[in-house]
N, C-alpha and C. Protein backbone atom coordinates (compact mmCIF):
# COMPACT_ATOMS: atom_id res chain seq x y z
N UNK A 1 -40.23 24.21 -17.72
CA UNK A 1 -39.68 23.54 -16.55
C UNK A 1 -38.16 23.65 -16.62
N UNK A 2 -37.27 24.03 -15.53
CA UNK A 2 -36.18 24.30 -15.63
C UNK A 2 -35.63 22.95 -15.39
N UNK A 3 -34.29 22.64 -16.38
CA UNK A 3 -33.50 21.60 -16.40
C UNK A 3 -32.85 21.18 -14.98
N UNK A 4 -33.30 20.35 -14.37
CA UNK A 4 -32.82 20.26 -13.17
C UNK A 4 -32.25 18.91 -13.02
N UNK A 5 -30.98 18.71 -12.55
CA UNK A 5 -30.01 17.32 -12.73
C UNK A 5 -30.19 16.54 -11.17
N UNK A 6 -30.05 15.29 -11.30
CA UNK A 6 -30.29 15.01 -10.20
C UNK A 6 -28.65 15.36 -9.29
N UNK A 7 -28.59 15.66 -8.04
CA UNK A 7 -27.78 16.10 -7.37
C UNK A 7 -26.87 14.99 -6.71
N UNK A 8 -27.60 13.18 -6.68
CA UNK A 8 -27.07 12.60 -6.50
C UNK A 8 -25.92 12.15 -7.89
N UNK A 9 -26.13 12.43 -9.57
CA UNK A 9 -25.38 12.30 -10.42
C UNK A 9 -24.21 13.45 -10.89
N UNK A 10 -23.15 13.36 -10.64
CA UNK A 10 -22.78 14.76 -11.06
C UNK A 10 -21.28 13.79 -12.16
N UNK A 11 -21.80 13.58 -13.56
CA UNK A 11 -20.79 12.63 -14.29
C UNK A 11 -19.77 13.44 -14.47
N UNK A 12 -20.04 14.86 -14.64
CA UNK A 12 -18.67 15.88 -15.18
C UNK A 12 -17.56 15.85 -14.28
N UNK A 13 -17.57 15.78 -12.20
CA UNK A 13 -16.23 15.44 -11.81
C UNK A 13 -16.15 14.21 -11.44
N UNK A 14 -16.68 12.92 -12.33
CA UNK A 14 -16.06 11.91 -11.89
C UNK A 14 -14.55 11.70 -12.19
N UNK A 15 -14.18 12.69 -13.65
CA UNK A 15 -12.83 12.12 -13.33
C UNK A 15 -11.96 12.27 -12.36
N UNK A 16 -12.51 13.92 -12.20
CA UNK A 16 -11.83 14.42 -10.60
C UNK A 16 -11.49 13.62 -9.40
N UNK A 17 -12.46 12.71 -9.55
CA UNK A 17 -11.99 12.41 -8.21
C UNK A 17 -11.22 10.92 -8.46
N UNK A 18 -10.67 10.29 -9.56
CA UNK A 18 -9.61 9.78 -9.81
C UNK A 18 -8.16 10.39 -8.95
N UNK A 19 -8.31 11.70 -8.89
CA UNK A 19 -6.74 12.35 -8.88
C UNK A 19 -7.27 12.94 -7.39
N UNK A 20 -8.13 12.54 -6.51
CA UNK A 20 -8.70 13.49 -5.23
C UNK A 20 -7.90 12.09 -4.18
N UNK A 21 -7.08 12.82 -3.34
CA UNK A 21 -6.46 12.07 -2.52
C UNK A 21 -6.75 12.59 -1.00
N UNK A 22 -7.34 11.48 -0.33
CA UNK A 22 -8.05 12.60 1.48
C UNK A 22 -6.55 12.16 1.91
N UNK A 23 -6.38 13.02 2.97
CA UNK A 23 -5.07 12.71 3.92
C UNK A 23 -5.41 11.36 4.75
N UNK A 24 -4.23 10.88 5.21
CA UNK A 24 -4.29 9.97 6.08
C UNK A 24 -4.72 9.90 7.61
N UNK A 25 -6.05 9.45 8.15
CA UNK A 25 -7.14 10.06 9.50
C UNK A 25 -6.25 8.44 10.56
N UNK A 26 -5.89 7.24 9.98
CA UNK A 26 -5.99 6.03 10.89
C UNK A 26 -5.43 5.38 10.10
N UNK A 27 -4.95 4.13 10.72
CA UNK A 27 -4.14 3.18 10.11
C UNK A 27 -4.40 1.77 10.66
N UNK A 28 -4.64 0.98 9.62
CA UNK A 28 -4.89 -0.35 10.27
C UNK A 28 -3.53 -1.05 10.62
N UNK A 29 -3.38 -1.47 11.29
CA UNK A 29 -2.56 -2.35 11.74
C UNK A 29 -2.39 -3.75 12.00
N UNK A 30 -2.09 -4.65 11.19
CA UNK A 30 -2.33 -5.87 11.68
C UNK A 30 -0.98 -6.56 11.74
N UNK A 31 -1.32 -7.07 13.02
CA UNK A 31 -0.42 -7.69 13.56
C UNK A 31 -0.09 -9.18 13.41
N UNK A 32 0.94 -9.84 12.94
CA UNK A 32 0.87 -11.22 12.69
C UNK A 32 2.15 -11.61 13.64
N UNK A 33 2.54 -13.29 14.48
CA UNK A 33 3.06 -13.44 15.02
C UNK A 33 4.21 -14.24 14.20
N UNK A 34 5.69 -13.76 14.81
CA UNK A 34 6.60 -14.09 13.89
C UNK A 34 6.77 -16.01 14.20
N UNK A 35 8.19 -16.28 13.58
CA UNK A 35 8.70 -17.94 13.85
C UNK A 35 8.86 -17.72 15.40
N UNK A 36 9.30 -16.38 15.70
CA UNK A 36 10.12 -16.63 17.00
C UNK A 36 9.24 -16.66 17.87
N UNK A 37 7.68 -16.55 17.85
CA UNK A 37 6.90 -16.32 18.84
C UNK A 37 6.01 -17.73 19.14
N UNK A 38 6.22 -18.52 19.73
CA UNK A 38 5.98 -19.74 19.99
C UNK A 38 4.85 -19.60 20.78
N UNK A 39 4.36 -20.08 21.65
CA UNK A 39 3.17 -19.88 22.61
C UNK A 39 3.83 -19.72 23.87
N UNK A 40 5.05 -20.56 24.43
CA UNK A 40 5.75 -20.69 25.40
C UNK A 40 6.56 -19.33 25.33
N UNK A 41 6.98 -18.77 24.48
CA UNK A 41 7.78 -17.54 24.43
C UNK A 41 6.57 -16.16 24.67
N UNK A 42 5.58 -16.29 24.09
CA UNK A 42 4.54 -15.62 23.88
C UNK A 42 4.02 -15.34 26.03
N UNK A 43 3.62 -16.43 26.11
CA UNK A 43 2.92 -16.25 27.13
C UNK A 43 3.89 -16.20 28.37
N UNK A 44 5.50 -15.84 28.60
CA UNK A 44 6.06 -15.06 29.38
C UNK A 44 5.82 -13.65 29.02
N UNK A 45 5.65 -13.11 27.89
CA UNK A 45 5.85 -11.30 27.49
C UNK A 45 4.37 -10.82 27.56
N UNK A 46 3.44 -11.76 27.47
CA UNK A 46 1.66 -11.91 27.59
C UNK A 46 1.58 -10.49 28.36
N UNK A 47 2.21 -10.84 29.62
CA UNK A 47 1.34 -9.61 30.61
C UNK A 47 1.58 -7.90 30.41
N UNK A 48 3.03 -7.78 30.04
CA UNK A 48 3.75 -6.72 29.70
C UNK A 48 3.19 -5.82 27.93
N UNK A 49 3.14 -7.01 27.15
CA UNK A 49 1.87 -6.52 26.15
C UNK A 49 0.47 -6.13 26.51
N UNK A 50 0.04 -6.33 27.23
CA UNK A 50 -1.51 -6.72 27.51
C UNK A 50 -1.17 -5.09 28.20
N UNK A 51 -0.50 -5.08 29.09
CA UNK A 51 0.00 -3.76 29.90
C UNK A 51 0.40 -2.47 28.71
N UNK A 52 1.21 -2.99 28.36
CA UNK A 52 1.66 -1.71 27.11
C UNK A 52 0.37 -1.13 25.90
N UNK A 53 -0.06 -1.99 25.79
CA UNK A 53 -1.59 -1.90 24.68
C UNK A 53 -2.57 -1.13 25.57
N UNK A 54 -2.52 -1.46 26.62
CA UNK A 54 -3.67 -0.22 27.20
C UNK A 54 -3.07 0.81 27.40
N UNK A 55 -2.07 0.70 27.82
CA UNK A 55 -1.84 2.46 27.95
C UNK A 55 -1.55 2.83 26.35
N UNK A 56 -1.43 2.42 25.78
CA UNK A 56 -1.57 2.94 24.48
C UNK A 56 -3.30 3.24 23.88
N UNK A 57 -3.43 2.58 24.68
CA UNK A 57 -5.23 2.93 24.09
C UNK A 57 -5.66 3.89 25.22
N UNK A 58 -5.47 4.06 26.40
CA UNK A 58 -5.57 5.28 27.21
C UNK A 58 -5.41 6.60 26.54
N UNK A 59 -4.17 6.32 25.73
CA UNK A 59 -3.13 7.27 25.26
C UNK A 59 -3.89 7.79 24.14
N UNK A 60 -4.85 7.18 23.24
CA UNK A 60 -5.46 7.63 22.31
C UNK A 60 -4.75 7.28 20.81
N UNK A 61 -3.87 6.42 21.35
CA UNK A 61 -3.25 5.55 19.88
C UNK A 61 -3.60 4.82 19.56
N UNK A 62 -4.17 3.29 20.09
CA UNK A 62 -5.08 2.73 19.63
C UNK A 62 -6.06 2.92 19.97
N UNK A 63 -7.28 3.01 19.17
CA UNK A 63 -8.75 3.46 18.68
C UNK A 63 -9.41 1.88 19.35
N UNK A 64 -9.01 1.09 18.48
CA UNK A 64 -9.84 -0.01 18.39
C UNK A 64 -9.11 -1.48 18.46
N UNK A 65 -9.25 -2.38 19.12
CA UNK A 65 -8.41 -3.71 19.00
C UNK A 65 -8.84 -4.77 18.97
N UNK A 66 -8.82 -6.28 17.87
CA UNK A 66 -9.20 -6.87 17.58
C UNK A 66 -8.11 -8.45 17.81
N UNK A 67 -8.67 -9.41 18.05
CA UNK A 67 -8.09 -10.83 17.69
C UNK A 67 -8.28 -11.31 16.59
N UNK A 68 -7.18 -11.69 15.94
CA UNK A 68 -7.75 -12.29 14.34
C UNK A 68 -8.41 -13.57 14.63
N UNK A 69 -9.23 -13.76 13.76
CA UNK A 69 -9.85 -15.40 14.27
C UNK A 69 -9.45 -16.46 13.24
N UNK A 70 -8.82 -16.06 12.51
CA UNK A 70 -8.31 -17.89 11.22
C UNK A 70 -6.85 -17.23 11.35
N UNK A 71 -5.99 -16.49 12.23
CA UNK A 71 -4.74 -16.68 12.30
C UNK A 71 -4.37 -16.19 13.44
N UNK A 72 -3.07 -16.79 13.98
CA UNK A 72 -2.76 -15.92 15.47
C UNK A 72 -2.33 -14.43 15.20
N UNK A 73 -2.75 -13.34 15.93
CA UNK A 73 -2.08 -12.12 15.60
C UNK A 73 -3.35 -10.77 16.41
N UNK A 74 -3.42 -9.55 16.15
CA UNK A 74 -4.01 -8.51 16.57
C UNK A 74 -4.27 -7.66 15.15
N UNK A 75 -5.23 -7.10 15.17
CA UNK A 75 -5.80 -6.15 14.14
C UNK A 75 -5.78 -4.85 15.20
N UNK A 76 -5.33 -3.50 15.01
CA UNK A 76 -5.70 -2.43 15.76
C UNK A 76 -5.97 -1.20 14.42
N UNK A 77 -6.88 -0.29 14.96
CA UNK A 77 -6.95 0.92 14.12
C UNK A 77 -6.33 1.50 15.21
N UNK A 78 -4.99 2.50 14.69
CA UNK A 78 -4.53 3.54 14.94
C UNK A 78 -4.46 4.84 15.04
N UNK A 79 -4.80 5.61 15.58
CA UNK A 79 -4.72 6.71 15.23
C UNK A 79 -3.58 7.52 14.86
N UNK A 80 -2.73 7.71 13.81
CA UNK A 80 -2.14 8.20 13.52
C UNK A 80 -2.15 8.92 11.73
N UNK A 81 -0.84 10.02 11.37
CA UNK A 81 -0.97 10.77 10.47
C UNK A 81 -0.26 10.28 9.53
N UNK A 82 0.70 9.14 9.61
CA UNK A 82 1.61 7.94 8.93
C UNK A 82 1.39 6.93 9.18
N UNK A 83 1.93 5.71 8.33
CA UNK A 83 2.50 4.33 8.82
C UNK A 83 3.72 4.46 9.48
N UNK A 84 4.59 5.74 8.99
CA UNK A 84 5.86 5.82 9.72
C UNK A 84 5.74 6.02 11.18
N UNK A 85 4.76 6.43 11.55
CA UNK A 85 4.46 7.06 12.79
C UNK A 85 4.30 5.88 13.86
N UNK A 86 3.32 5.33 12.90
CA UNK A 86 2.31 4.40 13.95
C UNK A 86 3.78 3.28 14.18
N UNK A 87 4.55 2.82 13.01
CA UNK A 87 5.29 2.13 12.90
C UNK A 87 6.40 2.19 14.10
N UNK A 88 6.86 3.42 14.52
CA UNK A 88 7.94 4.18 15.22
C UNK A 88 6.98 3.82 17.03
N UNK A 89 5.69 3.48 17.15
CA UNK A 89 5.39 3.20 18.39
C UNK A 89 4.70 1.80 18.81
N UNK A 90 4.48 1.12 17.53
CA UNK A 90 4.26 -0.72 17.48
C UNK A 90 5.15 -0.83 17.41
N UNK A 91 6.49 -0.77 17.01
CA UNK A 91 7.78 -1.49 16.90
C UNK A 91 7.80 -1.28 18.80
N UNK A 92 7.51 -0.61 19.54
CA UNK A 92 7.95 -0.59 20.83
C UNK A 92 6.82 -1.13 22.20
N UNK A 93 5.96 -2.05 21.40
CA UNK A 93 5.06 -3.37 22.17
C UNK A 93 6.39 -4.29 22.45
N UNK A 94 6.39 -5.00 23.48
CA UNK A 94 6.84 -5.98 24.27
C UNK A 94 7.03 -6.94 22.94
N UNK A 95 6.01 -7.49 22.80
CA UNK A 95 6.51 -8.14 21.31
C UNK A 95 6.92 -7.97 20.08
N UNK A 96 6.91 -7.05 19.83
CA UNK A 96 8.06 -6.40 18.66
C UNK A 96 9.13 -6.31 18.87
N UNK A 97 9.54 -5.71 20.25
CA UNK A 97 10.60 -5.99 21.08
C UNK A 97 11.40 -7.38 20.55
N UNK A 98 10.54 -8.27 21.22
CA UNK A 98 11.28 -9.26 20.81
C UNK A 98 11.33 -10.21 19.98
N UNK A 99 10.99 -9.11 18.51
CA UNK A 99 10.85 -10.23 17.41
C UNK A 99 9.89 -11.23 17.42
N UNK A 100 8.44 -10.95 18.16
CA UNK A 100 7.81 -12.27 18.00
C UNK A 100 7.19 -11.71 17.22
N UNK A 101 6.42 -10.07 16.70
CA UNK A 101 5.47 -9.97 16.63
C UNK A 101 5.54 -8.46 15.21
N UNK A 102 5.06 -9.07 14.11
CA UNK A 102 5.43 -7.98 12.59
C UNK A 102 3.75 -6.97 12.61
N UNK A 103 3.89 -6.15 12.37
CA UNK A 103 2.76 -5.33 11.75
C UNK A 103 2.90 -4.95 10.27
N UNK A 104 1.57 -5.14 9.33
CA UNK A 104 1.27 -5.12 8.22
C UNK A 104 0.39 -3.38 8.31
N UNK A 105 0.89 -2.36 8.03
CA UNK A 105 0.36 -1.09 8.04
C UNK A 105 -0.03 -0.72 7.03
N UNK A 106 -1.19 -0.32 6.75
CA UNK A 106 -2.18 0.42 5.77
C UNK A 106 -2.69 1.61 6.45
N UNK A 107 -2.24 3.04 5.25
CA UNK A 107 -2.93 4.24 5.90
C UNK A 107 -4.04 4.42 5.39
N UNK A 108 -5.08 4.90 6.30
CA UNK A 108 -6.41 4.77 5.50
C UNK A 108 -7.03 6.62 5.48
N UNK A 109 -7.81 6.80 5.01
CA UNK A 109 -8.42 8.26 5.03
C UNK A 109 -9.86 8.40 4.36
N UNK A 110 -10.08 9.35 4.08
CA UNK A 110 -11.28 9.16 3.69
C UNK A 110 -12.36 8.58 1.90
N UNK A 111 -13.20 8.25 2.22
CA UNK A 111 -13.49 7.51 1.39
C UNK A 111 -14.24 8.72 0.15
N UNK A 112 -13.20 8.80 -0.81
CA UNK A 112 -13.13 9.89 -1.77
C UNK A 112 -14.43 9.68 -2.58
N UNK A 113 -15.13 8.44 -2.72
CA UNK A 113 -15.85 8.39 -3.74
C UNK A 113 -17.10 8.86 -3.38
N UNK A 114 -17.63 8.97 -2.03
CA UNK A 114 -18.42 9.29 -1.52
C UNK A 114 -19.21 11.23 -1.90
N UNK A 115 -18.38 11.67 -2.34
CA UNK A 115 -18.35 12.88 -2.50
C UNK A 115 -19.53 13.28 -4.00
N UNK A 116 -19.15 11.65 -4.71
CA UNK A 116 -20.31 11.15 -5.95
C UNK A 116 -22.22 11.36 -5.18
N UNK A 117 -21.72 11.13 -4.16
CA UNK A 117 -23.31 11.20 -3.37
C UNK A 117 -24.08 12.45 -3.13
N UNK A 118 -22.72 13.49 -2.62
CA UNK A 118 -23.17 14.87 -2.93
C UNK A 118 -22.66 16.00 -3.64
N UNK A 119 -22.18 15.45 -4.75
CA UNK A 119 -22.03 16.11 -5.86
C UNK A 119 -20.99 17.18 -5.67
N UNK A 120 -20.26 16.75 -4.16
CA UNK A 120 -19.22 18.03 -3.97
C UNK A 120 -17.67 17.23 -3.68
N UNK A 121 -16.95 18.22 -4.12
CA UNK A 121 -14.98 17.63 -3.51
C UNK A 121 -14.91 18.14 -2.04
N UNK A 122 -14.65 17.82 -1.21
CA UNK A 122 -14.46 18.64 0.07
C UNK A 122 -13.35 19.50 -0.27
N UNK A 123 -13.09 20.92 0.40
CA UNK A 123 -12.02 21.60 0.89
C UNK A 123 -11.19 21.14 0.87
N UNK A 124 -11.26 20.26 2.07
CA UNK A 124 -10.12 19.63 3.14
C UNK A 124 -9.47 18.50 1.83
N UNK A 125 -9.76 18.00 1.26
CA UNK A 125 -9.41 17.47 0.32
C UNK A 125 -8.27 18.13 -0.83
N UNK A 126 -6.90 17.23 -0.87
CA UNK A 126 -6.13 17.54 -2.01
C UNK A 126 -5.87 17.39 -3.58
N UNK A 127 -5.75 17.82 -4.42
CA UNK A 127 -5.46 17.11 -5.42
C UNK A 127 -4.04 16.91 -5.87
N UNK A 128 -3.44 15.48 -5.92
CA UNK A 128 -2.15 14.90 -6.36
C UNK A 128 -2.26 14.39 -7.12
N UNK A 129 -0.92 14.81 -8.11
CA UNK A 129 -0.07 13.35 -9.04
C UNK A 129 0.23 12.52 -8.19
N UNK A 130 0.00 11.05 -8.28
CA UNK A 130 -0.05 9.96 -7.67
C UNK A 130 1.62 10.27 -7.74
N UNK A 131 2.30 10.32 -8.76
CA UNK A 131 4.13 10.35 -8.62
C UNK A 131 4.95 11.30 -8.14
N UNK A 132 4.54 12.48 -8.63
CA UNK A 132 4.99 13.62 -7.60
C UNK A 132 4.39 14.22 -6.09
N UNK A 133 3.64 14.16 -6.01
CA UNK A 133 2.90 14.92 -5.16
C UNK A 133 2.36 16.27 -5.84
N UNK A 134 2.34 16.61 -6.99
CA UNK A 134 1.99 17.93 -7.21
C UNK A 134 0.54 17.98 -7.61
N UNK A 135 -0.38 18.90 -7.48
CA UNK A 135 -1.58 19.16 -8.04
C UNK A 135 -1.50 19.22 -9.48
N UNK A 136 -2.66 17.96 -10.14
CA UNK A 136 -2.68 18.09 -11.80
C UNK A 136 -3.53 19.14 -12.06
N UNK A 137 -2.90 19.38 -12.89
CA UNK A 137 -3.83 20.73 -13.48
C UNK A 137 -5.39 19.78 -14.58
N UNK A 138 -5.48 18.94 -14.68
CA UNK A 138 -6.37 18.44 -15.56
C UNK A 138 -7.68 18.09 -14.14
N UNK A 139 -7.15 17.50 -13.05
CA UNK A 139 -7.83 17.48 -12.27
C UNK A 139 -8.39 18.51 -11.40
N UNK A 140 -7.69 19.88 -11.23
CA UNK A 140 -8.04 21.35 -10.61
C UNK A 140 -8.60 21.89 -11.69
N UNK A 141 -8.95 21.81 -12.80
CA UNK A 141 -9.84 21.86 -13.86
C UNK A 141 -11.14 21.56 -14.08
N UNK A 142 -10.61 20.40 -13.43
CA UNK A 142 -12.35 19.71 -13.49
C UNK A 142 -12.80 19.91 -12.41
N UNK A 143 -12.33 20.18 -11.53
CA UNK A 143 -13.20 20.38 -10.16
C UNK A 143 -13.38 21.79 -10.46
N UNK A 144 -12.68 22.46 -10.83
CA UNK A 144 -13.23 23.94 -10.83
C UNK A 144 -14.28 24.25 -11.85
N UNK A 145 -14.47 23.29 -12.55
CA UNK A 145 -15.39 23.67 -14.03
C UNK A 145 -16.79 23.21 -12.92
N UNK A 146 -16.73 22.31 -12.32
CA UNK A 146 -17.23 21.63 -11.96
C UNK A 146 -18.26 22.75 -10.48
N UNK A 147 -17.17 23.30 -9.80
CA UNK A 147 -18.10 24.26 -8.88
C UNK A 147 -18.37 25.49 -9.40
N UNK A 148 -17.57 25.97 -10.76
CA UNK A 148 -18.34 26.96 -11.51
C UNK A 148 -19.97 26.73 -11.79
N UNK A 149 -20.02 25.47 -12.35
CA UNK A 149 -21.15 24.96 -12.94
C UNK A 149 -22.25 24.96 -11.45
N UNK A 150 -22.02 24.45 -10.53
CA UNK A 150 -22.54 24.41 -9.34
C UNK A 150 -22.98 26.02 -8.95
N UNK A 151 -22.44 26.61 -8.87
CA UNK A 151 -22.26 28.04 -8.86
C UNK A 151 -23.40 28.55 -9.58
N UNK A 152 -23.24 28.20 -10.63
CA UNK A 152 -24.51 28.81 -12.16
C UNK A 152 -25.40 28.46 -11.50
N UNK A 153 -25.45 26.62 -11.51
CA UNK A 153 -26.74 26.34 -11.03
C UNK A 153 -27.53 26.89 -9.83
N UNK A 154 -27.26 26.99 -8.80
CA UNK A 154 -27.66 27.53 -7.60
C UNK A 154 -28.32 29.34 -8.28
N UNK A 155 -27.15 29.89 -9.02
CA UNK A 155 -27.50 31.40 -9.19
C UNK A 155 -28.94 31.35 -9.97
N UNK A 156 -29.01 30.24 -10.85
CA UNK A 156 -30.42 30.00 -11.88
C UNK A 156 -31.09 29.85 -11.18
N UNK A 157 -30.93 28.90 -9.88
CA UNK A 157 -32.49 28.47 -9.41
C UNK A 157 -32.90 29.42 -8.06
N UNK A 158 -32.48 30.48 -7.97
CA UNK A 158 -32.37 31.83 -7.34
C UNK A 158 -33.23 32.81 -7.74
N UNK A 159 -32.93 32.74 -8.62
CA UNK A 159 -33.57 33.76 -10.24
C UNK A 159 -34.67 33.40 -10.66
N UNK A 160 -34.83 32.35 -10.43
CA UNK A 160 -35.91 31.60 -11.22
C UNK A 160 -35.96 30.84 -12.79
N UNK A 161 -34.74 30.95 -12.88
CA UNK A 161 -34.89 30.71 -14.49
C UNK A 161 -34.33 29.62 -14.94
């Protein structure tokens, strides 16, 4: 009987994907309301936000928009390729404008660990030093030992052997 591993375990690139970084797809955004945004200050700029947020979601910048419910403020997923980005077009809501209104930005991307499920690194996927940006060689190691081995395997169970 040929040694056959299960395809959901593959322990040899777990370290790999320590050092596997996906690019940035969306960004959460949450929005919290500053000192200066009172309710009375708030609900003159109300309509002009309410106005600016849709065409931004027309626009295909915001994805998704939420009310926080245990604090005053907005949750949005963004679509963007930065926080700098997304940052450079929430700073220009009606209420950012006028200081009532801060965003807390997190870039998000894809969920690297998942790749444990099918035993593969994507392509599209980079490998970085968390400090430089450069590809570790300990980690392009292991992924490559890693689709060599993948490689064998497939050629064995081809063959039959």
């Amino acid at each position: 009987m040929p040694d056959v591993k299960n395809p959901r375990v593959h322990a040899e690139i777990l370290p790999a994907l320590a050092a596997v970084i996906g690019s940035t797809t969306k960004i959460l955004a949450i929005g919290s309301i500053t000192a200066k945004g009172t309710r009375e200050a708030i609900a003159s700029v109300r309509p002009h936000e309410v106005r600016a947020t849709v065409r931004y979601h027309l626009a295909g910048k915001i994805e998704q928009w939420f009310s926080r419910t245990e604090d005053r403020g907005v949750v949005f997923i963004v679509s963007a390729s930065s926080t700098a980005e997304a940052h450079e077009f929430l700073e220009k809501l009606p209420l950012g404008v006028a200081g009532m209104m801060e965003f807390e930005l997190i870039a998000l991307g894809p969920l690297a660990s998942l790749a444990m499920l099918i035993g593969e690194v994507p392509h599209s996927w980079r490998l970085a030093d968390i400090a430089g940006g450069a590809p570790t060689t300990l980690a392009m190691d292991l992924v490559d030992q890693a689709s060599d081995r993948k490689a064998r395997d497939h050629a064995n169970s081809r063959s039959g052997s």
